[in-house]
Each structure stands twice: as C-alpha cells, then as structure tokens.
PDB file of N, CA and C in Angstrom:
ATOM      1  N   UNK A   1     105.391 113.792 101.342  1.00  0.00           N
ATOM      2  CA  UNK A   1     104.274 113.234 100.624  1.00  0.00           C
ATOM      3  C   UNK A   1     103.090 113.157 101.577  1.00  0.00           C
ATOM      4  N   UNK A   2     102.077 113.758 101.526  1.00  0.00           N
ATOM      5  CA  UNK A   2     100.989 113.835 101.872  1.00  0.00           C
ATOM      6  C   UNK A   2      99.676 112.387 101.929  1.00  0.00           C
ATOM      7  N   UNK A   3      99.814 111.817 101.288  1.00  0.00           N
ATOM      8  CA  UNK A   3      99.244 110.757 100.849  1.00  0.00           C
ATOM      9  C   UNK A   3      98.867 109.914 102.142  1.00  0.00           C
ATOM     10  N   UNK A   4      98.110 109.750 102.791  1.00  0.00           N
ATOM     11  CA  UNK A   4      97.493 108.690 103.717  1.00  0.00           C
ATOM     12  C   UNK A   4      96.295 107.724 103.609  1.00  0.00           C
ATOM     13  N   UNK A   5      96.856 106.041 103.443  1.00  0.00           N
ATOM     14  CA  UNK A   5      96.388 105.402 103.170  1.00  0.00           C
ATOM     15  C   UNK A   5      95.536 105.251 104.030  1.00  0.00           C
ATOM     16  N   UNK A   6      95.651 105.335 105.375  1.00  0.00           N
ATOM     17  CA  UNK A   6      93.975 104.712 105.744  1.00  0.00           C
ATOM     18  C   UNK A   6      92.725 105.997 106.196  1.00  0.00           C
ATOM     19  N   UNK A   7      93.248 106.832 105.491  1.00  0.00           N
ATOM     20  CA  UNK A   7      91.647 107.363 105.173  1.00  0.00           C
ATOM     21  C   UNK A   7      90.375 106.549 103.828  1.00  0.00           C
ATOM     22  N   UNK A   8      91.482 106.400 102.789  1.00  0.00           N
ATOM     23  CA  UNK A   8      90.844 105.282 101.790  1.00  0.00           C
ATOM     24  C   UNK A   8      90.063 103.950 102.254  1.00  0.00           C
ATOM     25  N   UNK A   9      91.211 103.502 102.713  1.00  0.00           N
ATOM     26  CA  UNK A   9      91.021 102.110 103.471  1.00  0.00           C
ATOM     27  C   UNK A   9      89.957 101.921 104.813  1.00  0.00           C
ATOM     28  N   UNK A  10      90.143 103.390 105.432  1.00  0.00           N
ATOM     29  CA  UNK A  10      88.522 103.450 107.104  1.00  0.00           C
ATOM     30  C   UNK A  10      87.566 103.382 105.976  1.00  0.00           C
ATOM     31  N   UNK A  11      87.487 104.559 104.679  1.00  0.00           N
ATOM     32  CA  UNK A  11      85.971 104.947 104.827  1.00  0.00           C
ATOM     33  C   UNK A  11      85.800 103.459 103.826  1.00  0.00           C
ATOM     34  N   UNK A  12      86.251 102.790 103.212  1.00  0.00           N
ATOM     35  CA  UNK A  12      85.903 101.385 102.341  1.00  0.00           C
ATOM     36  C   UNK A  12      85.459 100.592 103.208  1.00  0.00           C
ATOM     37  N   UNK A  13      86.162 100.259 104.312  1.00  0.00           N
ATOM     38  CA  UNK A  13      85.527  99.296 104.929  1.00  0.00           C
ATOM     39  C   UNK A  13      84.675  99.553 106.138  1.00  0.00           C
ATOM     40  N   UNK A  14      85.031 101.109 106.167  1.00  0.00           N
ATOM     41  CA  UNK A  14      83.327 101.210 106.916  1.00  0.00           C
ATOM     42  C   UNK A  14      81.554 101.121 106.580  1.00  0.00           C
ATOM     43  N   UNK A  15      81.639 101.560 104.844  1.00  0.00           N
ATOM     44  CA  UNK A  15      80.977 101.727 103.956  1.00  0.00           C
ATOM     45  C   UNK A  15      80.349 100.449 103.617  1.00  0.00           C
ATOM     46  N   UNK A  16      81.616  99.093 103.123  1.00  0.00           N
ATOM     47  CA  UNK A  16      81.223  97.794 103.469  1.00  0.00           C
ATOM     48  C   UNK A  16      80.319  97.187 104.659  1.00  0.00           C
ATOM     49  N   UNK A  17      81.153  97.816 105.845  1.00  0.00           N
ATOM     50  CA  UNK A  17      80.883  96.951 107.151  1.00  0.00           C
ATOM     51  C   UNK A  17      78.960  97.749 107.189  1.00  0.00           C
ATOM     52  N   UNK A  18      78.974  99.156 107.128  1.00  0.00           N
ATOM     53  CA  UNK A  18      77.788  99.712 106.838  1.00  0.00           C
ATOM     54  C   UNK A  18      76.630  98.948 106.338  1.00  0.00           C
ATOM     55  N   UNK A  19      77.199  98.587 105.047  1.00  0.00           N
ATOM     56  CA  UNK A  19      76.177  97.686 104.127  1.00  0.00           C
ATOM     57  C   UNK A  19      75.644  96.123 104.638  1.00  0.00           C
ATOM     58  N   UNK A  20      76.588  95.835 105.179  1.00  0.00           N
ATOM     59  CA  UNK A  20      76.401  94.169 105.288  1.00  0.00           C
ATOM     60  C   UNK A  20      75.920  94.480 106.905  1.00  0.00           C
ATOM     61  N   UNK A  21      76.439  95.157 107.470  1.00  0.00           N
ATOM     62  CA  UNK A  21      74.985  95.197 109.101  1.00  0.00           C
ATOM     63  C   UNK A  21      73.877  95.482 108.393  1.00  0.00           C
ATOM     64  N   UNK A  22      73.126  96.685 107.736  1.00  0.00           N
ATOM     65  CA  UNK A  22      71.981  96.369 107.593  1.00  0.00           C
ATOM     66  C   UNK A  22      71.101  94.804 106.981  1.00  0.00           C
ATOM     67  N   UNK A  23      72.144  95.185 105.483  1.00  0.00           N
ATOM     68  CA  UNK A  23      72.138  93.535 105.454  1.00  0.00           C
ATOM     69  C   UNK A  23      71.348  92.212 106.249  1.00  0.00           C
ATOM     70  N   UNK A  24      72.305  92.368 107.271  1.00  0.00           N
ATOM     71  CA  UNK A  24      71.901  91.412 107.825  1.00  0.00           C
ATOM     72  C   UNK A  24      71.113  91.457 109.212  1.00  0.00           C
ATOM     73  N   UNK A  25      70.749  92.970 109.471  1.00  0.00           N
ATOM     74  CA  UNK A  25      69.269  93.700 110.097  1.00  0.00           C
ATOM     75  C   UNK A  25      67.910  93.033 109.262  1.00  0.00           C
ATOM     76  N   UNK A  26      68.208  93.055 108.139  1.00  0.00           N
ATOM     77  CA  UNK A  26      66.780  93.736 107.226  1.00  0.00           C
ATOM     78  C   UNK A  26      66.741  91.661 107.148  1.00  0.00           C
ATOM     79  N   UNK A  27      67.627  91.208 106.850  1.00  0.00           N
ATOM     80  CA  UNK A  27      67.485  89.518 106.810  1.00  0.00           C
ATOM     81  C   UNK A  27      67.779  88.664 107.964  1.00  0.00           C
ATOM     82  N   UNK A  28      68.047  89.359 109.250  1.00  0.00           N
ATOM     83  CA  UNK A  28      67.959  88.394 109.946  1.00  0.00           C
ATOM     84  C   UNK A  28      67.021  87.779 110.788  1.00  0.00           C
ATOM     85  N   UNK A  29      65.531  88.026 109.948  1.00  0.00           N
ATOM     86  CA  UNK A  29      64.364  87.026 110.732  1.00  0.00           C
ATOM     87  C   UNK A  29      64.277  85.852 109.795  1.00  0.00           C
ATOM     88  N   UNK A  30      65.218  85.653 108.470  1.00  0.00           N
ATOM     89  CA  UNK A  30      64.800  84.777 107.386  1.00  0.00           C
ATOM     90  C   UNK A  30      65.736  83.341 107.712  1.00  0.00           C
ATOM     91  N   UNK A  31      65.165  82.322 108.038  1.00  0.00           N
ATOM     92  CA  UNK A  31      66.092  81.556 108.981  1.00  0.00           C
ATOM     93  C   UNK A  31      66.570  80.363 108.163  1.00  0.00           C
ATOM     94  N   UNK A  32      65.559  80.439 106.737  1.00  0.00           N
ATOM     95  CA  UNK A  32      66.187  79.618 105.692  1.00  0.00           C
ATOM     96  C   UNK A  32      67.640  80.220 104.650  1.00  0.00           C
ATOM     97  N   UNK A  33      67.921  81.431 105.513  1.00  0.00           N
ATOM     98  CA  UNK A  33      68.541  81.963 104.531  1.00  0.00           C
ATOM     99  C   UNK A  33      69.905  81.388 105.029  1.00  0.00           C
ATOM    100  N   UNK A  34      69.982  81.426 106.564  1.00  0.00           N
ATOM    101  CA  UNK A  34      71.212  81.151 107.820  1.00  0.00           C
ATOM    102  C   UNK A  34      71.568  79.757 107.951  1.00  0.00           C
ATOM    103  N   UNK A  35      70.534  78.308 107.480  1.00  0.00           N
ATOM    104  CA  UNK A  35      70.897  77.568 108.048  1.00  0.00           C
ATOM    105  C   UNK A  35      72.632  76.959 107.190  1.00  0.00           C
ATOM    106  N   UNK A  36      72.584  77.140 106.110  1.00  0.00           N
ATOM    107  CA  UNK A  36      74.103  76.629 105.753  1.00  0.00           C
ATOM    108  C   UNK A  36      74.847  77.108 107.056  1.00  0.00           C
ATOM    109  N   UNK A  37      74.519  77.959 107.472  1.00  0.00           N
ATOM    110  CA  UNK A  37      75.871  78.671 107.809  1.00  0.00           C
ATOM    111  C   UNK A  37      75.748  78.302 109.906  1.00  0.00           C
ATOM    112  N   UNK A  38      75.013  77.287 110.097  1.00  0.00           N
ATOM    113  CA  UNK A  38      74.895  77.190 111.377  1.00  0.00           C
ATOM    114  C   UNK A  38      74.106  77.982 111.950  1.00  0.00           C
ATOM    115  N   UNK A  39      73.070  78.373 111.398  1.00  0.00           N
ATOM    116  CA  UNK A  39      71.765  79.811 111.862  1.00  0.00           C
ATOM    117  C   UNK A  39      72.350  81.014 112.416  1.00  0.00           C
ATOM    118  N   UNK A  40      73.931  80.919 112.025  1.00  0.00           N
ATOM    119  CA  UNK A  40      74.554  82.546 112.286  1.00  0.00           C
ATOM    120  C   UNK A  40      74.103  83.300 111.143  1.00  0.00           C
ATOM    121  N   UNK A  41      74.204  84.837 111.585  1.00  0.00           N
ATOM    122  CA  UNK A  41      73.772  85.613 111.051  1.00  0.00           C
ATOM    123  C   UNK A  41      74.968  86.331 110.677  1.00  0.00           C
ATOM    124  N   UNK A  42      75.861  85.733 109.265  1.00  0.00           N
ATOM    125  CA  UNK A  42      77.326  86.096 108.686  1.00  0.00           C
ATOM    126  C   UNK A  42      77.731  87.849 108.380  1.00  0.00           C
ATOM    127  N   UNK A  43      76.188  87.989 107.803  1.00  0.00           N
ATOM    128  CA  UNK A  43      76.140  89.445 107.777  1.00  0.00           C
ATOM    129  C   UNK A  43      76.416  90.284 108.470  1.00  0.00           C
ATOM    130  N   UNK A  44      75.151  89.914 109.550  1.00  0.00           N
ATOM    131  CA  UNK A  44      75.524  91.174 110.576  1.00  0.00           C
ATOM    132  C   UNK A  44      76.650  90.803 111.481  1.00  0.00           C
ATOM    133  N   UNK A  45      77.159  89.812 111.659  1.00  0.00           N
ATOM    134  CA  UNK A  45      78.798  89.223 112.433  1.00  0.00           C
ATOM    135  C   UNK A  45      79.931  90.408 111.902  1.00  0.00           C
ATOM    136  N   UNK A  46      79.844  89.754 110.048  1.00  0.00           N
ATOM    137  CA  UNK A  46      81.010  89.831 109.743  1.00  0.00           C
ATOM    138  C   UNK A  46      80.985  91.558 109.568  1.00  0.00           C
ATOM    139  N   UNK A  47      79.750  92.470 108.973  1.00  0.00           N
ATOM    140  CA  UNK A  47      79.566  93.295 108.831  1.00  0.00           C
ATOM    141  C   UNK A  47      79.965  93.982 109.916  1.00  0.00           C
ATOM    142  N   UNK A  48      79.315  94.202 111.295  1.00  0.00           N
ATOM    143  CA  UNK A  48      79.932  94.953 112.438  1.00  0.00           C
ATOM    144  C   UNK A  48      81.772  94.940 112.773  1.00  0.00           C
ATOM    145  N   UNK A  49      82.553  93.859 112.038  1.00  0.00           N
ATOM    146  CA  UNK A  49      84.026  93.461 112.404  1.00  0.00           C
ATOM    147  C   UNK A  49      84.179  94.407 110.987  1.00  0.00           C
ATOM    148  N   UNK A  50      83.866  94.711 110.231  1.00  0.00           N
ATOM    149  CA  UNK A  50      84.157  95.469 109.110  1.00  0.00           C
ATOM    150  C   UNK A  50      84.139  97.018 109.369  1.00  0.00           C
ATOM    151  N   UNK A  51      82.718  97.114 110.177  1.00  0.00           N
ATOM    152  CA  UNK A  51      82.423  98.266 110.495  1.00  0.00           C
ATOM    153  C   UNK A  51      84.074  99.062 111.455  1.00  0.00           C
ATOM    154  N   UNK A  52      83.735  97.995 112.624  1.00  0.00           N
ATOM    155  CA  UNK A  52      84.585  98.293 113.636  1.00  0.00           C
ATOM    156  C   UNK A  52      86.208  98.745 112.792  1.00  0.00           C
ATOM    157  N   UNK A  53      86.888  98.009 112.251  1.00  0.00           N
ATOM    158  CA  UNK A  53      87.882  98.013 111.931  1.00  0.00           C
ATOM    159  C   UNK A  53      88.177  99.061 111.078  1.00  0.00           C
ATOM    160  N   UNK A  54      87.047  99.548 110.309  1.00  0.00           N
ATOM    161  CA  UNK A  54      87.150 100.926 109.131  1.00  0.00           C
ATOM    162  C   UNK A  54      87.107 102.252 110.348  1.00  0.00           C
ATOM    163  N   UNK A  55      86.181 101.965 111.316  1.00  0.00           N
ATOM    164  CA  UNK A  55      86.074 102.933 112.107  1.00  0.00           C
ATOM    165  C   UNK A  55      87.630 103.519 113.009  1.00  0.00           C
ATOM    166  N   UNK A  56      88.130 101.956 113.288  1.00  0.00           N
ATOM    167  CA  UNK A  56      89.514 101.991 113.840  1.00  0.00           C
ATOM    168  C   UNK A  56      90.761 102.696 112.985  1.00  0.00           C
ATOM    169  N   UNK A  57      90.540 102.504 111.677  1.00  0.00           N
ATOM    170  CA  UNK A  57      91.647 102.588 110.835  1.00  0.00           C
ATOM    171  C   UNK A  57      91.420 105.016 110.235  1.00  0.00           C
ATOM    172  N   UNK A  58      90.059 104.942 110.591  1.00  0.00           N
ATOM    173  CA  UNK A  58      89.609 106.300 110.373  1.00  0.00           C
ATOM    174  C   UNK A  58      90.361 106.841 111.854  1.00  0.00           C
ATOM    175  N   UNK A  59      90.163 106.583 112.924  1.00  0.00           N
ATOM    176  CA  UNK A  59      90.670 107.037 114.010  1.00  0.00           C
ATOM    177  C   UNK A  59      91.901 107.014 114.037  1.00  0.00           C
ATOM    178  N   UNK A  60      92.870 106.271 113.594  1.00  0.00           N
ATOM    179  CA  UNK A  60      93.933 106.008 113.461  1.00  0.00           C
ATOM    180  C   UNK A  60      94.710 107.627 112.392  1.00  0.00           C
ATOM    181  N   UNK A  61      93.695 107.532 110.955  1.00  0.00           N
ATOM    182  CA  UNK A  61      94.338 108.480 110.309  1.00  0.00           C
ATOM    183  C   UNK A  61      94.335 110.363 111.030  1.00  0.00           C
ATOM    184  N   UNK A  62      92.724 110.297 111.648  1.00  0.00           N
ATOM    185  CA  UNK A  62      92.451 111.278 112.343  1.00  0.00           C
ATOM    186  C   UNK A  62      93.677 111.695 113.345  1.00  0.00           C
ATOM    187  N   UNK A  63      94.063 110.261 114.406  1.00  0.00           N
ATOM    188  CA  UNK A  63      95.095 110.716 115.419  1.00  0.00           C
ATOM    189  C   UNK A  63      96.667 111.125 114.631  1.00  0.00           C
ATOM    190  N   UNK A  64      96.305 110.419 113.234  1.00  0.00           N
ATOM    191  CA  UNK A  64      98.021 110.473 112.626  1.00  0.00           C
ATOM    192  C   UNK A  64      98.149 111.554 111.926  1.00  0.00           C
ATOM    193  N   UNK A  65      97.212 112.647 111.531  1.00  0.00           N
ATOM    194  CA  UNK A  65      97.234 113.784 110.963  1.00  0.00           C
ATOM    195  C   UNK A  65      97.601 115.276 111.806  1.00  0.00           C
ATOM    196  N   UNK A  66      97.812 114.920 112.754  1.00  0.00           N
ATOM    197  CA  UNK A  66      97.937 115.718 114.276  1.00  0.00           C
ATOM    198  C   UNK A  66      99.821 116.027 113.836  1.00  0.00           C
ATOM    199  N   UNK A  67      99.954 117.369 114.131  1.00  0.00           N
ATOM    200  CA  UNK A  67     101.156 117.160 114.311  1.00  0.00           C
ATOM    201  C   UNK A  67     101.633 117.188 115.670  1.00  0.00           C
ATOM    202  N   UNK A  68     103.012 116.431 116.084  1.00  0.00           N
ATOM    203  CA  UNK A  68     103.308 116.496 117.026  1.00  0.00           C
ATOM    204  C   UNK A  68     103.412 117.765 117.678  1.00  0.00           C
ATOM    205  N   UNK A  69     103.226 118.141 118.809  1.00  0.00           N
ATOM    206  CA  UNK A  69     103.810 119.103 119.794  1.00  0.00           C
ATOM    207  C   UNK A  69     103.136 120.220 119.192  1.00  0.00           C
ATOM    208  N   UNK A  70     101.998 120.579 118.485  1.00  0.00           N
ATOM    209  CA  UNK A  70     101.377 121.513 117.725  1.00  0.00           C
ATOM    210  C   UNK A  70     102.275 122.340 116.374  1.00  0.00           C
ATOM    211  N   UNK A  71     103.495 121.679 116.654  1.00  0.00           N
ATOM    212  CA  UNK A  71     104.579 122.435 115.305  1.00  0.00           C
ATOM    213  C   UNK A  71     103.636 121.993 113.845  1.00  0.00           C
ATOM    214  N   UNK A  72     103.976 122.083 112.657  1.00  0.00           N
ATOM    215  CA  UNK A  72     103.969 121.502 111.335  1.00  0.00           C
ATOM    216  C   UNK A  72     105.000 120.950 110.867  1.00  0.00           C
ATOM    217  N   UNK A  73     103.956 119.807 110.307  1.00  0.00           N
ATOM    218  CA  UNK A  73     105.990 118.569 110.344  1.00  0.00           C
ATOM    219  C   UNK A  73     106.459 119.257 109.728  1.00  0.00           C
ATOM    220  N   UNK A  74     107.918 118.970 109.966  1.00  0.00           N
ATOM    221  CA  UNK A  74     109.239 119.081 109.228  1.00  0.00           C
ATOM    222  C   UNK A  74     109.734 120.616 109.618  1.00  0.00           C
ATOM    223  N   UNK A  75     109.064 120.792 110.908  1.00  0.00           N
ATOM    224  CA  UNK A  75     109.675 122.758 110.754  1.00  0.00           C
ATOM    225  C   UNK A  75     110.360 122.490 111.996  1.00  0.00           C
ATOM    226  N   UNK A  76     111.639 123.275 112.848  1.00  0.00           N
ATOM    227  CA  UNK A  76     112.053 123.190 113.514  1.00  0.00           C
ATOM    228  C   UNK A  76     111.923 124.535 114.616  1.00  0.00           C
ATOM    229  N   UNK A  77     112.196 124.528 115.816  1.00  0.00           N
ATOM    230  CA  UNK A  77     111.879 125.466 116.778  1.00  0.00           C
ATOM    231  C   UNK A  77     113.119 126.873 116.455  1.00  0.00           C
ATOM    232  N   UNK A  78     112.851 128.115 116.140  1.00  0.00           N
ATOM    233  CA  UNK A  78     113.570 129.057 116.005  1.00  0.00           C
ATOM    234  C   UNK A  78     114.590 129.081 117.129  1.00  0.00           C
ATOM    235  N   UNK A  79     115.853 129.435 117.125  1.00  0.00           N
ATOM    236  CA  UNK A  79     116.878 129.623 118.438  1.00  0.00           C
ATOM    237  C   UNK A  79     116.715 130.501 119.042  1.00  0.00           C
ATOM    238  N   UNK A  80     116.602 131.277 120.109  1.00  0.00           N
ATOM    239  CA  UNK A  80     116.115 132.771 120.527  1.00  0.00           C
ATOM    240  C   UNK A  80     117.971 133.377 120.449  1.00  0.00           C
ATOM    241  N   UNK A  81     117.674 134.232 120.077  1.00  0.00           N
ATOM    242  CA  UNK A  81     119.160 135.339 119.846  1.00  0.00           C
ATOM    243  C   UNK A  81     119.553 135.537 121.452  1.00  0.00           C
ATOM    244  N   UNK A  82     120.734 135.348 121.734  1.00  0.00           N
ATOM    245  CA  UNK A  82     121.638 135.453 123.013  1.00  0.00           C
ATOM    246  C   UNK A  82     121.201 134.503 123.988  1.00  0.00           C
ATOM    247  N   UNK A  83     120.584 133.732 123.525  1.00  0.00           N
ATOM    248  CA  UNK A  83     120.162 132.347 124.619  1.00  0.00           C
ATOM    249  C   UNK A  83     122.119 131.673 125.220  1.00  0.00           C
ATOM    250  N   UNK A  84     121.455 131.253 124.295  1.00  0.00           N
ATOM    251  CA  UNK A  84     123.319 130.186 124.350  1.00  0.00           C
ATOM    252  C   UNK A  84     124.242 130.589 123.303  1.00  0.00           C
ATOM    253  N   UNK A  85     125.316 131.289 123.785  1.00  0.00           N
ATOM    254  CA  UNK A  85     126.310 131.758 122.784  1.00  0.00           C
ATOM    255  C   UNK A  85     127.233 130.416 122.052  1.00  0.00           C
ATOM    256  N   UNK A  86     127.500 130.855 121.472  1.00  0.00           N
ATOM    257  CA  UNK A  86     128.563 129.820 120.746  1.00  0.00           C
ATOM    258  C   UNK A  86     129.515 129.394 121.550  1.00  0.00           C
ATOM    259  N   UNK A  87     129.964 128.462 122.027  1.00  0.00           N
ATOM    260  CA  UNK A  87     131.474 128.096 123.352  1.00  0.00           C
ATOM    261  C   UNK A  87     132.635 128.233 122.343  1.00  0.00           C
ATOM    262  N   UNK A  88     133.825 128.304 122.669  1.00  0.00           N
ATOM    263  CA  UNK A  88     135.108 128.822 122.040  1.00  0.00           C
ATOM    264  C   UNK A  88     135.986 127.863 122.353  1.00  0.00           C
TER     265      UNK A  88
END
C-alpha cells in the first residue's frame, strides 16, 4: 500500500503554520489586539511551531520514500549462478 500519511499531514500544517505567521507579521504592531493574551504575539508563536512541524513531518515523508540500499521495496537481490553451490 502506497499511501503515506504525512505528506497530507506536512503540507496541512505547513499551509496553516504559513497562514498564521503572516498573520501575525501583518498584526503584530496592533497591541490592543495581544493584550488578553499577555502582549504575546499567539500567531506568529504558534504559527512558526506549525510551520516547523509540517516542515518536519514533509522531511520525514521525503526521507521515508527512499528506498533502502537503492533496491525497490519488496524486491530481493538476484543469486549469481555458481556462487555458492547447494551443500549435500
């Protein structure tokens, strides 16, 4: 089965994390907007940990799509003819 979940899952929450940094680029001189929140800037915080983590989870699928040892999964190495005979 072919199916790999965190290509779905990098580009969503990179796309998110994307949105909410500018977000909170384009609003963070507005200081009535921050004070609930302790004059942090939630956006661009939480946005870059979104970013980061979609970016991580994309790298992740990138390194997991590799096959090992350059083979294609599931194939095995041919035997070379008269290598190792059969023992008796």
């Amino acid at each position: 089965m072919g199916l790999d979940l965190r290509w779905p899952i990098g580009l969503m929450f990179s796309l998110i994390g994307a949105m909410l940094t500018i977000n909170g680029l384009i609003t963070g001189s507005n200081a009535d907007m921050y004070k609930r929140s302790l004059d942090i800037n939630v956006n661009l915080w939480w946005g870059l940990v979104l970013l980061a983590f979609g970016a991580f989870m994309l790298l992740m699928a990138k390194m997991g799509s590799k096959p090992a040892g350059g083979d294609a999964p599931g194939t095995r190495p041919k035997p070379q003819s008269g290598a190792n005979p059969p023992s008796k």
